[in-house]
Protein backbone atom coordinates (compact mmCIF):
# COMPACT_ATOMS: atom_id res chain seq x y z
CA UNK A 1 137.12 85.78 75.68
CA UNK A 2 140.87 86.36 76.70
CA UNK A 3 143.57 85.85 73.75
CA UNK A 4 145.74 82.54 74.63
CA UNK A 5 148.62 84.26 75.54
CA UNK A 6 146.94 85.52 78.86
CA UNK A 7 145.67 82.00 79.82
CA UNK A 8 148.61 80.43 79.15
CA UNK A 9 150.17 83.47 81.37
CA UNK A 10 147.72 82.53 84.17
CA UNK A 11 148.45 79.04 84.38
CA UNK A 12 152.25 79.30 84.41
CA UNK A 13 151.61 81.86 87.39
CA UNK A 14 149.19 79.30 89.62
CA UNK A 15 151.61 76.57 88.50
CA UNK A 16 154.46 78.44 90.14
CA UNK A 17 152.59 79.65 92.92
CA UNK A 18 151.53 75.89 93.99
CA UNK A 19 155.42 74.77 93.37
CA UNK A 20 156.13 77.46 95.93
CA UNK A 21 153.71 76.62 98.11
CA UNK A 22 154.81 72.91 98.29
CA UNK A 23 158.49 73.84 99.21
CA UNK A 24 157.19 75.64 101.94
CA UNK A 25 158.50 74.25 105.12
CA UNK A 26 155.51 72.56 107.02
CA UNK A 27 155.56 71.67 110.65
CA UNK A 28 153.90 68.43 111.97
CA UNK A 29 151.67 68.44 115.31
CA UNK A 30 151.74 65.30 116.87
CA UNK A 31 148.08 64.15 117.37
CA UNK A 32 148.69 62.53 121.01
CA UNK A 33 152.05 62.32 123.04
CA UNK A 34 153.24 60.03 126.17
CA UNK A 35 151.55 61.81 128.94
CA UNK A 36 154.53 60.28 131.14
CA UNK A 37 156.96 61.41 128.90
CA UNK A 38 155.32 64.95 129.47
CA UNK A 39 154.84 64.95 133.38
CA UNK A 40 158.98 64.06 133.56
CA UNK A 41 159.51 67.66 131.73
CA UNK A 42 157.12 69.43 133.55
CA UNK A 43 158.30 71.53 136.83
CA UNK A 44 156.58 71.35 139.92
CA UNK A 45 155.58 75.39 139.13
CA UNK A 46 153.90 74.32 135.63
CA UNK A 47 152.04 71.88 137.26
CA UNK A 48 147.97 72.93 136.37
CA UNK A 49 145.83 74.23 139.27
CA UNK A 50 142.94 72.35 139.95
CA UNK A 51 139.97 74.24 138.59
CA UNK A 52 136.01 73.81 137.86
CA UNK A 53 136.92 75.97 134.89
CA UNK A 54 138.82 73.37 132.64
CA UNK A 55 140.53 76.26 130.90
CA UNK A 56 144.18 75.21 129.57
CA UNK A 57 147.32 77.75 128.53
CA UNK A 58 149.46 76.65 125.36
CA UNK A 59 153.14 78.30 125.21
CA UNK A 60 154.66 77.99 121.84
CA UNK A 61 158.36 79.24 121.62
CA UNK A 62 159.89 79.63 118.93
């Protein structure tokens, strides 16, 4: 059985590991967007091929 000290010692730690975790910064996805909105930011060159495939390319920049 562990002495109190170390349990107590434990939870402090996973207590300040979750208050860490919380003030994490967190980004949002949106779950659906205007697809006209989209097509107006689009260039002609980013335009997507017509295919059989149905394959799809995601850019993230950051």
């Amino acid at each position: 059985m562990l002495d109190g000290y170390i349990i107590e010692e434990l939870r402090r730690r996973e207590a300040e590991r979750q208050r860490q975790e919380r003030q994490r910064p967190q980004m949002e996805i949106p779950k659906h967007r205007d697809d006209d909105e989209a097509r107006d930011r689009r260039s002609e060159k980013e335009e997507p091929a017509t295919n059989s495939e149905g394959g799809s390319v995601v850019t993230i920049d950051f």
